[in-house]
PDB file of N, CA and C in Angstrom:
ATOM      1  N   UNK A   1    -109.552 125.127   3.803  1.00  0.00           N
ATOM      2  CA  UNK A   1    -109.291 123.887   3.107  1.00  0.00           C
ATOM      3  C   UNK A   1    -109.868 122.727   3.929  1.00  0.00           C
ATOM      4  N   UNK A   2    -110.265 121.869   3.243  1.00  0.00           N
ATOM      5  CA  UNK A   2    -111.130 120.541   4.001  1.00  0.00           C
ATOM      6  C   UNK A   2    -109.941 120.207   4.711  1.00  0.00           C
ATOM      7  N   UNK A   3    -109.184 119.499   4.404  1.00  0.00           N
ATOM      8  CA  UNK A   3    -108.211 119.010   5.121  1.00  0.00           C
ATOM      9  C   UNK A   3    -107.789 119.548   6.592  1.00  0.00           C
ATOM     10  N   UNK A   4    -107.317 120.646   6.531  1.00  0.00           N
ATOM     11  CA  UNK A   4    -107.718 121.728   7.868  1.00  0.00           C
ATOM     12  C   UNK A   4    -108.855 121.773   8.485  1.00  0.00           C
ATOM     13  N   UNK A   5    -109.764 121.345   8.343  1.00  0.00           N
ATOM     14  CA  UNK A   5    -110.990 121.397   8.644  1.00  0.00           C
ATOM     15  C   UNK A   5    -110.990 120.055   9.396  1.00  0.00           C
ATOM     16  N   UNK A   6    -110.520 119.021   8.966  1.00  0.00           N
ATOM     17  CA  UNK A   6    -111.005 117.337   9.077  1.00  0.00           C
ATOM     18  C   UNK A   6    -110.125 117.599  10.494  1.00  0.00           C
ATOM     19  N   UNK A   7    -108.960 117.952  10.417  1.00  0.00           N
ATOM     20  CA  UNK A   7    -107.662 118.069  11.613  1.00  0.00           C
ATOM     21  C   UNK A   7    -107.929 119.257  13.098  1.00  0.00           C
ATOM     22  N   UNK A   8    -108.855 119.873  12.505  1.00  0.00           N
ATOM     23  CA  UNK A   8    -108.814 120.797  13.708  1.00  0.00           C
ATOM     24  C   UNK A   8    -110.231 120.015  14.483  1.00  0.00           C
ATOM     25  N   UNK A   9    -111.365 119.413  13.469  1.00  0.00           N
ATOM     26  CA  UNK A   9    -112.369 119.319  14.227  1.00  0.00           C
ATOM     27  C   UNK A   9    -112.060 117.702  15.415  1.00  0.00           C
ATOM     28  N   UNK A  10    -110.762 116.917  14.779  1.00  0.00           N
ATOM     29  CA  UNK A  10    -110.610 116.169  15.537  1.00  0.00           C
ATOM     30  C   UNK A  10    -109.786 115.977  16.725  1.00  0.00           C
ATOM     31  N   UNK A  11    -108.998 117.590  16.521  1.00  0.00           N
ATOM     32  CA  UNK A  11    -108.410 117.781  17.161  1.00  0.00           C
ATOM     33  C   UNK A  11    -109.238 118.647  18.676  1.00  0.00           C
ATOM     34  N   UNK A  12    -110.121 119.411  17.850  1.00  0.00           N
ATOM     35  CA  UNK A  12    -110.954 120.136  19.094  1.00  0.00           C
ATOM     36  C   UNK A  12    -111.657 118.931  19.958  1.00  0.00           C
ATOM     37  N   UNK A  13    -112.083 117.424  19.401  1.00  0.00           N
ATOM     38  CA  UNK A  13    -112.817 117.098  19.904  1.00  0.00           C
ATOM     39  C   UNK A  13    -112.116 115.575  20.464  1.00  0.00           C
ATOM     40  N   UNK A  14    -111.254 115.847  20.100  1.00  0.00           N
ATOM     41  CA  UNK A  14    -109.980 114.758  20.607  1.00  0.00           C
ATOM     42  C   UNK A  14    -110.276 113.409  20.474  1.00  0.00           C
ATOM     43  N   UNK A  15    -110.344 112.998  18.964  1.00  0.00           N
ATOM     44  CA  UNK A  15    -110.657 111.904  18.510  1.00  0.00           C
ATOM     45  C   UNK A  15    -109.696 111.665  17.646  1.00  0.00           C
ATOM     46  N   UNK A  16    -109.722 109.974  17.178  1.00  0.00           N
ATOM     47  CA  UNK A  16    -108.797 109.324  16.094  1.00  0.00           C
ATOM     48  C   UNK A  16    -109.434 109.012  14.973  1.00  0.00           C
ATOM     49  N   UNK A  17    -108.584 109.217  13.939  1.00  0.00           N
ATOM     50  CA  UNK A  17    -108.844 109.627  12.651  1.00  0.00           C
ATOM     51  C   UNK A  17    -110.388 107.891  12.246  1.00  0.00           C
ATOM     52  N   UNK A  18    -109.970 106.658  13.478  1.00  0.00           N
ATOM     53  CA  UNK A  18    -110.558 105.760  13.160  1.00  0.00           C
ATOM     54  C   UNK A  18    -112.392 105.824  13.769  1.00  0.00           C
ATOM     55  N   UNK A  19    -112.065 106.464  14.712  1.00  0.00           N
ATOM     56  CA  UNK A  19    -113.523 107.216  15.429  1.00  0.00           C
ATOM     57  C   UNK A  19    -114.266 107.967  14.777  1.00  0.00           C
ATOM     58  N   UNK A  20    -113.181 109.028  14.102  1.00  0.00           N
ATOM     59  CA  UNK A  20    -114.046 109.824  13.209  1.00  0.00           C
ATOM     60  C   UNK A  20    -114.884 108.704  12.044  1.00  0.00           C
ATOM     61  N   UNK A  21    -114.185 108.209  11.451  1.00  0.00           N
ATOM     62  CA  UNK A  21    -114.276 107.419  10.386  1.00  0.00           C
ATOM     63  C   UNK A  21    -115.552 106.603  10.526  1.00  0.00           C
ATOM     64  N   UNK A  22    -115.756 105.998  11.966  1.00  0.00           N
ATOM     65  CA  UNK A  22    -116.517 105.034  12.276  1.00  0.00           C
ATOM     66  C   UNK A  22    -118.103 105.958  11.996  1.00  0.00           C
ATOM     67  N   UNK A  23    -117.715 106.696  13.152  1.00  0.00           N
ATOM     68  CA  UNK A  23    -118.721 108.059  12.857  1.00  0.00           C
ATOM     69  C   UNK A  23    -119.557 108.059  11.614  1.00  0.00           C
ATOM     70  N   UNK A  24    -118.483 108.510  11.091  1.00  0.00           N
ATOM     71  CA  UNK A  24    -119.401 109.133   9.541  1.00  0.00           C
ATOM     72  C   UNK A  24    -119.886 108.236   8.642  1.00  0.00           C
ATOM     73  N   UNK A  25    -119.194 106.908   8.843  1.00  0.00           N
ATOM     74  CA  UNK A  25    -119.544 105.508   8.325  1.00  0.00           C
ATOM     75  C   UNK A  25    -118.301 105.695   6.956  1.00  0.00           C
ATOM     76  N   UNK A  26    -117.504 105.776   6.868  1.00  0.00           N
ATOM     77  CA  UNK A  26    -116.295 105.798   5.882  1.00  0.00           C
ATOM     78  C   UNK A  26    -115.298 105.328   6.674  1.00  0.00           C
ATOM     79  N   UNK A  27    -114.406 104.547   5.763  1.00  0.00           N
ATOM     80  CA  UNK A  27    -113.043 103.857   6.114  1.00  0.00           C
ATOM     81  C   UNK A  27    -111.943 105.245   7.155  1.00  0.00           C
ATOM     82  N   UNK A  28    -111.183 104.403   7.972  1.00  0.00           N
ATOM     83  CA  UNK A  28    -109.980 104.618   7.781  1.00  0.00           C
ATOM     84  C   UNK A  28    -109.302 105.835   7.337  1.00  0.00           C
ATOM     85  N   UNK A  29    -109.184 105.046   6.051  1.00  0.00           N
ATOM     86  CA  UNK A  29    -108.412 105.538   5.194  1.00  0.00           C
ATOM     87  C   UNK A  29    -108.201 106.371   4.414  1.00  0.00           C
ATOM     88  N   UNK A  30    -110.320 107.049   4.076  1.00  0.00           N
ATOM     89  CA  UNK A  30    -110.941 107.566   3.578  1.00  0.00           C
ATOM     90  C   UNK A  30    -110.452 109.084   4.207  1.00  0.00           C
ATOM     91  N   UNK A  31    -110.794 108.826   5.529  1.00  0.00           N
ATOM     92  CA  UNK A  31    -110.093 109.838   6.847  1.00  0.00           C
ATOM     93  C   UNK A  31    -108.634 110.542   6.522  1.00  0.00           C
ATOM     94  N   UNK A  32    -108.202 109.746   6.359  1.00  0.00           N
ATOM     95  CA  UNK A  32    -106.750 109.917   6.095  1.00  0.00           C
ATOM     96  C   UNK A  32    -106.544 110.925   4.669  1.00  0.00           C
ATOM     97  N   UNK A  33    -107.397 110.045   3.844  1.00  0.00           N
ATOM     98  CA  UNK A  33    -107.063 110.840   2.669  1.00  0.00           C
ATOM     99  C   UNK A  33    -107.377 112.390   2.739  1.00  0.00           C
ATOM    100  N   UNK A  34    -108.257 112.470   3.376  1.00  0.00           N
ATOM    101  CA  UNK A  34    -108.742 113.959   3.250  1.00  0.00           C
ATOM    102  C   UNK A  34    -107.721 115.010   3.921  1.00  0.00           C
ATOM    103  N   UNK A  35    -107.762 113.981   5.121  1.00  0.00           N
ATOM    104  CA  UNK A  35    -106.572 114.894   6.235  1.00  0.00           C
ATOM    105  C   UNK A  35    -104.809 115.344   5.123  1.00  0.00           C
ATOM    106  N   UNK A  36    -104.706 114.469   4.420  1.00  0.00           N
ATOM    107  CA  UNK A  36    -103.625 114.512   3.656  1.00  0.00           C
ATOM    108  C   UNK A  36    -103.840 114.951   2.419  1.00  0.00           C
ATOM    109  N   UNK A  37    -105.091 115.423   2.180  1.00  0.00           N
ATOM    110  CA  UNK A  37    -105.650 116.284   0.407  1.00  0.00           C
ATOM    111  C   UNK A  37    -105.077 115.584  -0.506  1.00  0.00           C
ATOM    112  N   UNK A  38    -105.265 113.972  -0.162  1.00  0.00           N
ATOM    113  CA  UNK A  38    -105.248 112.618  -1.267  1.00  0.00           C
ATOM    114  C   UNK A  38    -106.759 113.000  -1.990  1.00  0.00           C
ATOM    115  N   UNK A  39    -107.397 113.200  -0.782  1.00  0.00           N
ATOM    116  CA  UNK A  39    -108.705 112.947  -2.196  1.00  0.00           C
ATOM    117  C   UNK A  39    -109.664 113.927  -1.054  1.00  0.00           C
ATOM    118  N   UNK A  40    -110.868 114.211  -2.013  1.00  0.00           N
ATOM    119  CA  UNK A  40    -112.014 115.457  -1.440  1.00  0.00           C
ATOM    120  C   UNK A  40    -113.098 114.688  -1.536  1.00  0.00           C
ATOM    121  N   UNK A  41    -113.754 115.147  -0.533  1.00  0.00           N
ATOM    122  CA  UNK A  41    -114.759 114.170  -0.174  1.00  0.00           C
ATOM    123  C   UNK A  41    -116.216 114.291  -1.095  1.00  0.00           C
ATOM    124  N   UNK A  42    -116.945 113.600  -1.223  1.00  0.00           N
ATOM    125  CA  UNK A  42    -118.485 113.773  -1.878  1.00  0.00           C
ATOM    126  C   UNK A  42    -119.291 114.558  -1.722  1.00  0.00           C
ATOM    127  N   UNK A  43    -119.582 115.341  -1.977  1.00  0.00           N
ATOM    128  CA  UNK A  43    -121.108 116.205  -1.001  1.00  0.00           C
ATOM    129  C   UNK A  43    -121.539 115.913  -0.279  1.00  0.00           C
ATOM    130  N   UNK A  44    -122.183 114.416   0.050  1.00  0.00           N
ATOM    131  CA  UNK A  44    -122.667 113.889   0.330  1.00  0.00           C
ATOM    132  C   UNK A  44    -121.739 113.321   2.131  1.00  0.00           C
ATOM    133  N   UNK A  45    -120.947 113.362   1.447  1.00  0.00           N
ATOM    134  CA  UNK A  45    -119.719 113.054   2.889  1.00  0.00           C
ATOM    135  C   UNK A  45    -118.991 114.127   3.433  1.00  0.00           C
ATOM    136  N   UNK A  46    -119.270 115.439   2.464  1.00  0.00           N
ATOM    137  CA  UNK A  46    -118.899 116.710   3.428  1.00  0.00           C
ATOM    138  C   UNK A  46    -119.810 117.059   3.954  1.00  0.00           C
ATOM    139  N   UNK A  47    -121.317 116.835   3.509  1.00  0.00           N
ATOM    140  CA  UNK A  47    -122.461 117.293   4.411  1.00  0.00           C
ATOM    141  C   UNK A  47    -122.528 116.855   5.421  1.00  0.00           C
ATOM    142  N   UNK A  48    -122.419 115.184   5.744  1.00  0.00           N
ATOM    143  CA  UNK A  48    -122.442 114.219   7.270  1.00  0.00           C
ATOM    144  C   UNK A  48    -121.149 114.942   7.785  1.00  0.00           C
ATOM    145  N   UNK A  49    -119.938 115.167   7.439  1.00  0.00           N
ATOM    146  CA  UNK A  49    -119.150 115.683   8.370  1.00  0.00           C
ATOM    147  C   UNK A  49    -119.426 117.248   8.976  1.00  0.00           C
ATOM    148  N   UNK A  50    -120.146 117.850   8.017  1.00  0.00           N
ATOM    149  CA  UNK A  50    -120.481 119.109   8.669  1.00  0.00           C
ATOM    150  C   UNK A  50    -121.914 119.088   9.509  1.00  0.00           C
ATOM    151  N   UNK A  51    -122.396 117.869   9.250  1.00  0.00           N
ATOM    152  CA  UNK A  51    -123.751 117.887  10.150  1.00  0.00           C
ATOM    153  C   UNK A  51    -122.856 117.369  11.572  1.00  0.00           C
ATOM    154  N   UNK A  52    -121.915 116.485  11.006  1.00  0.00           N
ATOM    155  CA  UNK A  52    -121.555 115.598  13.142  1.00  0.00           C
ATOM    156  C   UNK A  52    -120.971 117.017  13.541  1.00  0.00           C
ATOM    157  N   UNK A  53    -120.216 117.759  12.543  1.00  0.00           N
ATOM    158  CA  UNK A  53    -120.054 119.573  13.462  1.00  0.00           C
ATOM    159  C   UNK A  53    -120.911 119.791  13.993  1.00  0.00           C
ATOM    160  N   UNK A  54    -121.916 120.140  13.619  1.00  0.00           N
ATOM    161  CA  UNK A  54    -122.826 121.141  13.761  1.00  0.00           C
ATOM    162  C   UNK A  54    -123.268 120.074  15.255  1.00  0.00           C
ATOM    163  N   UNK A  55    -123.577 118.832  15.488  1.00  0.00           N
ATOM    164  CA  UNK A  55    -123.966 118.002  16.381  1.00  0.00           C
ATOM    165  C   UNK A  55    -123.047 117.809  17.480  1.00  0.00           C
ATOM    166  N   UNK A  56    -121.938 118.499  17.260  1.00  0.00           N
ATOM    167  CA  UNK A  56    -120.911 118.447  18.815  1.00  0.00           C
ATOM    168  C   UNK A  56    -120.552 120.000  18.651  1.00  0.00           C
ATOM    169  N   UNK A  57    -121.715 120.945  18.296  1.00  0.00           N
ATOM    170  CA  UNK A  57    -120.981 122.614  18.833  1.00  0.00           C
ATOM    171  C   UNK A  57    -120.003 123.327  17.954  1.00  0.00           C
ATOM    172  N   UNK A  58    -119.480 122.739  16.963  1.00  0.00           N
ATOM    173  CA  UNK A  58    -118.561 123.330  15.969  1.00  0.00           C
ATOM    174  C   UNK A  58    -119.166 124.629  15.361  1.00  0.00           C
ATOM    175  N   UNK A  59    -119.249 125.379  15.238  1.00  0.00           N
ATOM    176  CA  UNK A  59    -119.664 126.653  14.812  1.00  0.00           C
ATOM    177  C   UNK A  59    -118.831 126.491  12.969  1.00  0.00           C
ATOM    178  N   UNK A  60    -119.478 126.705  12.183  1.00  0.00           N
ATOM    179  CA  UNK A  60    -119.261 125.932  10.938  1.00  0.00           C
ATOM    180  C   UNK A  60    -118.623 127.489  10.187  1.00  0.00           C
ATOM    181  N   UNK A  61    -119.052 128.638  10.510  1.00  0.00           N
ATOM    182  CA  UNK A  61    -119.071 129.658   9.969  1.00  0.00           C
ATOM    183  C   UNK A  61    -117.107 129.638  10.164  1.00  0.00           C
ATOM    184  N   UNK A  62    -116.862 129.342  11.418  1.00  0.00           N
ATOM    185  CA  UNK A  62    -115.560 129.762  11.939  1.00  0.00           C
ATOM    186  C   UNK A  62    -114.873 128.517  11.612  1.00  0.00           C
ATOM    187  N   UNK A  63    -114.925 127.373  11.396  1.00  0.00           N
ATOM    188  CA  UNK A  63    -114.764 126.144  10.611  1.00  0.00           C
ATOM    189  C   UNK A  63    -114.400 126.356   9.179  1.00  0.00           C
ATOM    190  N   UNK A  64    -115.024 126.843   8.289  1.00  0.00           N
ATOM    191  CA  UNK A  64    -114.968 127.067   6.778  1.00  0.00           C
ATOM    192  C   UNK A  64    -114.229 127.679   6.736  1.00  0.00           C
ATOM    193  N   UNK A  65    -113.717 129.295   7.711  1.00  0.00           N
ATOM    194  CA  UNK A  65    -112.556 129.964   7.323  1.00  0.00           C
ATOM    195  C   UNK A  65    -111.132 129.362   7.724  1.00  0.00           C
ATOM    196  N   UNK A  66    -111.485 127.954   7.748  1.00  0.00           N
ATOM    197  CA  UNK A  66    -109.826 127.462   7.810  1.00  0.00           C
ATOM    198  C   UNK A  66    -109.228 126.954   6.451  1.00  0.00           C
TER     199      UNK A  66
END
């Protein structure tokens, strides 16, 4: 589930939900929502989050099965 996904990768990499956010160029809040499966992200905004994975070592294969 994305949401699991959004929480472990910030958790492996020990960042705040506002860092991440800054990151990917999305709010806040946007962050939040996902972490809380308020809302699913765009293609377009699950791809940049799985590219900043793939750009700090996240192994995506072992990522998706969360």
């Amino acid at each position: 589930m994305f949401s699991e996904q959004v929480k472990y990768v910030r958790k492996i990499l020990n960042i705040s939900q506002n860092k991440l956010a800054q990151t990917l160029g999305v709010s806040y809040a946007t962050i939040n929502r996902w972490e809380n499966s308020k809302n699913a992200p765009s293609q377009l905004a699950q791809n940049s989050f799985y590219d900043f994975c793939e750009n700090n070592f996240i192994n995506l294969d072992e990522l998706k099965k969360l």
